[in-house]
Every structure is written in C-alpha cells, then in structure tokens.
C-alpha atoms as a PDB file:
ATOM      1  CA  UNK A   1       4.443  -3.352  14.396  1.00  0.00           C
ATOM      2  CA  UNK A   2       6.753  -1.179  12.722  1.00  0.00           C
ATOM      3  CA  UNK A   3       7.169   2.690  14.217  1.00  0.00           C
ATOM      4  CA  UNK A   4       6.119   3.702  10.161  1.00  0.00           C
ATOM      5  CA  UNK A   5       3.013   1.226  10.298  1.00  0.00           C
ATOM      6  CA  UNK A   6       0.366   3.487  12.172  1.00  0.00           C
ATOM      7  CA  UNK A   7       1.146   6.309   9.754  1.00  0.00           C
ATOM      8  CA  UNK A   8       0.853   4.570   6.996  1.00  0.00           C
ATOM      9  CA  UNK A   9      -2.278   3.108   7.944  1.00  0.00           C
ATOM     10  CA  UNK A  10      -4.077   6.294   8.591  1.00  0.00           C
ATOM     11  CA  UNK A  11      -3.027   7.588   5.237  1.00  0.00           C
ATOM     12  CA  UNK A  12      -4.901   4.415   3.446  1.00  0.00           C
ATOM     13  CA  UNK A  13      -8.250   4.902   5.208  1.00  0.00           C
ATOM     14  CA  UNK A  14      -7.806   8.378   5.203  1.00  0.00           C
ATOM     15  CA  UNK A  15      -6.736   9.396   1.870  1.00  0.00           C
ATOM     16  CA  UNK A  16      -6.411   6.541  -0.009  1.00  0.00           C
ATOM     17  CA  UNK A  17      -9.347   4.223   0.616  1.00  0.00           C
ATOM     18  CA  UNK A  18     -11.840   6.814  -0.023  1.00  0.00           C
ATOM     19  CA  UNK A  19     -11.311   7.325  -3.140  1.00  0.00           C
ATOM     20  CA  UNK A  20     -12.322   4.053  -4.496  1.00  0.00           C
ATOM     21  CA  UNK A  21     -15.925   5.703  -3.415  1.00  0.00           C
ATOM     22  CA  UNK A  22     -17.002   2.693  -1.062  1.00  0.00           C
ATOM     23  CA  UNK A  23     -17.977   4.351   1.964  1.00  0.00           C
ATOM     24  CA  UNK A  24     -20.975   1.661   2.485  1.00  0.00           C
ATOM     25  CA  UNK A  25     -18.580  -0.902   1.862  1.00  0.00           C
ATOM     26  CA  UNK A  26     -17.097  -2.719   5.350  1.00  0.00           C
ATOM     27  CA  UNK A  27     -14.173  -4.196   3.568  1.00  0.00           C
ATOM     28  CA  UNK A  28     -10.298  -2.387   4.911  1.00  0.00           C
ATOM     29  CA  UNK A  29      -8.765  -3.524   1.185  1.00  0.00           C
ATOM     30  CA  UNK A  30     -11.379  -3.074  -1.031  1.00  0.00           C
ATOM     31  CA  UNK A  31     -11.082  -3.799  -4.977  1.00  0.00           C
ATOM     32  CA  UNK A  32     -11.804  -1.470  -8.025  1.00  0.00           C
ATOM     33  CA  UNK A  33     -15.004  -3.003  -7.878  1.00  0.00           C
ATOM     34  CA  UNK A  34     -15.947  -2.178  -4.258  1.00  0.00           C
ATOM     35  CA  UNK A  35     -15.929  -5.579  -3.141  1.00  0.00           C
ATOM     36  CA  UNK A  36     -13.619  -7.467  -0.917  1.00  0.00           C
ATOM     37  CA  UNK A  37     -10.348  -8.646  -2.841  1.00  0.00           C
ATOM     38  CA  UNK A  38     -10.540 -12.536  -2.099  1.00  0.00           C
ATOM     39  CA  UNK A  39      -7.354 -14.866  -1.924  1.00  0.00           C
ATOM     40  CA  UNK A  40      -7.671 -16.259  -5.612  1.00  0.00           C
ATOM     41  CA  UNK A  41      -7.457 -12.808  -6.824  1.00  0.00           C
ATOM     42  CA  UNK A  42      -4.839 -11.988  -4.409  1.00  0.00           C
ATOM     43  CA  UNK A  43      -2.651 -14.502  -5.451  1.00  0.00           C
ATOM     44  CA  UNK A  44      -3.717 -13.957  -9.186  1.00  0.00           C
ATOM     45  CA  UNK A  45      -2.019 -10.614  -9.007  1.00  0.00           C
ATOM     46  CA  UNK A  46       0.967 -12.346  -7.015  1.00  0.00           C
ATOM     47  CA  UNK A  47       2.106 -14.531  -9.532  1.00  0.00           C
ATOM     48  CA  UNK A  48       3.461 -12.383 -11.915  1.00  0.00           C
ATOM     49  CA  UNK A  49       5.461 -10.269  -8.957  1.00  0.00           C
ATOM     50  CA  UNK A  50       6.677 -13.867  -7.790  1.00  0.00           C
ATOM     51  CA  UNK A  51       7.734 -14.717 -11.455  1.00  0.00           C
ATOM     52  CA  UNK A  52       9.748 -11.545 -11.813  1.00  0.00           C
ATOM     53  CA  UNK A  53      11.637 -12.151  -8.761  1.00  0.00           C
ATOM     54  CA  UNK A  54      12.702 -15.484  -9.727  1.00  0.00           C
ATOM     55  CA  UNK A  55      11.091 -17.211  -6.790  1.00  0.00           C
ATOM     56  CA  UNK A  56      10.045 -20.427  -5.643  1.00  0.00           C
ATOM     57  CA  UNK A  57       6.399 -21.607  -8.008  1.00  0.00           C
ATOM     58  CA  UNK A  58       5.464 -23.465  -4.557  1.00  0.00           C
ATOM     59  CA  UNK A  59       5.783 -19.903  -2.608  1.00  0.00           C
ATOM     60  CA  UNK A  60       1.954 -17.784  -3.063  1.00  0.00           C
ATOM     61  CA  UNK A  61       0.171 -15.314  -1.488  1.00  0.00           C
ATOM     62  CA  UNK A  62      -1.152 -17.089   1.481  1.00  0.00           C
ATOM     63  CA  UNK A  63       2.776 -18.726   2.139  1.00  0.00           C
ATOM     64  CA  UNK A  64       3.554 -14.476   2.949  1.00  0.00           C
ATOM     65  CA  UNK A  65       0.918 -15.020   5.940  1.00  0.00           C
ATOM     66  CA  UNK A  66       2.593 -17.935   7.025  1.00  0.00           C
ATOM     67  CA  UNK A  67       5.589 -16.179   7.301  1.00  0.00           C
ATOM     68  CA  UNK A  68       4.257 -13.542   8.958  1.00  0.00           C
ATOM     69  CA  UNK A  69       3.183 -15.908  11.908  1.00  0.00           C
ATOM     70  CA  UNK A  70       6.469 -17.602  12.059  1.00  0.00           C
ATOM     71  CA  UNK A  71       8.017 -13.973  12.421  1.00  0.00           C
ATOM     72  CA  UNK A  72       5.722 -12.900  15.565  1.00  0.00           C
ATOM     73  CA  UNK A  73       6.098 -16.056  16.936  1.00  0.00           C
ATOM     74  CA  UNK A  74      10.083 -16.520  16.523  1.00  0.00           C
ATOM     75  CA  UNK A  75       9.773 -12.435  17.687  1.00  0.00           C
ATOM     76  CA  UNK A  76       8.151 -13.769  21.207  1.00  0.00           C
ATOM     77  CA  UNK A  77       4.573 -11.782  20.543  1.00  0.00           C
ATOM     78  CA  UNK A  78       2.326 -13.565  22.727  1.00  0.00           C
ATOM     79  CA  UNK A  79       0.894 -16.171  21.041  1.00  0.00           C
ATOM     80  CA  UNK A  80      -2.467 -14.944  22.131  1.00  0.00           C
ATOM     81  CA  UNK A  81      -1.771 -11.664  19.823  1.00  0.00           C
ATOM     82  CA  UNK A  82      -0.670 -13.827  17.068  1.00  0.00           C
ATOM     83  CA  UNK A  83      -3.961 -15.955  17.188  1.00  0.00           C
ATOM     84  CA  UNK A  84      -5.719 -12.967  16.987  1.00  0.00           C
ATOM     85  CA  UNK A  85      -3.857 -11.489  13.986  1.00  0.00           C
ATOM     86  CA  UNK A  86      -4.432 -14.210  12.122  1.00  0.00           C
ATOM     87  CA  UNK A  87      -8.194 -14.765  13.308  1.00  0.00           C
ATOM     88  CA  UNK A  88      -8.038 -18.190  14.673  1.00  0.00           C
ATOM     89  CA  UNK A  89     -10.443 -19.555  17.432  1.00  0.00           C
ATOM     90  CA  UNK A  90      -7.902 -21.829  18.807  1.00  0.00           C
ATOM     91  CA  UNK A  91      -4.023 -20.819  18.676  1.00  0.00           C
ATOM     92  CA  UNK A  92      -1.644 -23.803  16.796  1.00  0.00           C
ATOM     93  CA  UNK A  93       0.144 -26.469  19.303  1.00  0.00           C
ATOM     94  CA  UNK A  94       3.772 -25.233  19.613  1.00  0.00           C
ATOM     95  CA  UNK A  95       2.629 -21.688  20.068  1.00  0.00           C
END
C-alpha cells in the first residue's frame, strides 16, 4: 500500500461516494446508476484510454489485476495477503 492510499480512500467514501446518493447500496465503486460497475463495463470504458496510449489490443482491464498480483508477489507480500486481495479460495501454485 502506498503511504497516499489510506487518504485517498477515506476521501472516496467520505466525500466522494456519497454523492452518487447510494447509501443503501453495498457496492465500494458504485456506477451513475447505483449499481455495481461490472468488468464488461469496466473494460468498455478502458478501451478508449488503452487506444489513446497506443497500447497493446491484447492488454484490458482485468490484465491491470494481473499485474497487480505479479507486483505483490515479485514485492514478497505474503502470498496469503495476495490471495486475499484478489479473493481467491485457494492461492495459485508458485505463490
């Protein structure tokens, strides 16, 4: 976690999130609708961002969580941690 990344946090749920008027809703990321942003409109919106910078077509949305795994784990975080982070049951061989 970055020193920054608590702050930030508490400003979204704080200030930011409530604004969208959800207050019933569960969901940390909420859309303009109130209801959870799923991964086809995540990487809907990702595209064109990806385009711009000229990247790789094979690289989307879920390829950044990918990365971030490979960054805890080549980090050291316990691998326990990682699995957690990324909300698996059983962590990957090689962790």
């Amino acid at each position: 976690m970055f020193d920054w990344t608590p702050d930030v946090l508490d400003e979204w749920f704080t200030e930011v999130r409530p604004l969208f008027g959800t207050d019933n809703n569960p969901a940390a990321w909420p859309s303009e609708r109130g209801l959870r942003n799923g991964c086809q409109r995540l990487n809907s919106r990702f595209i064109p961002y990806r385009k711009a910078l000229g990247l790789d077509d094979g690289l989307d949305f879920h390829s950044l969580r990918r990365s971030y795994v490979t960054h805890l784990i080549e980090d050291g975080w316990d691998r326990h941690f990682v699995q957690e982070q990324v909300g698996h049951e059983h962590a990957a061989p090689g962790l």
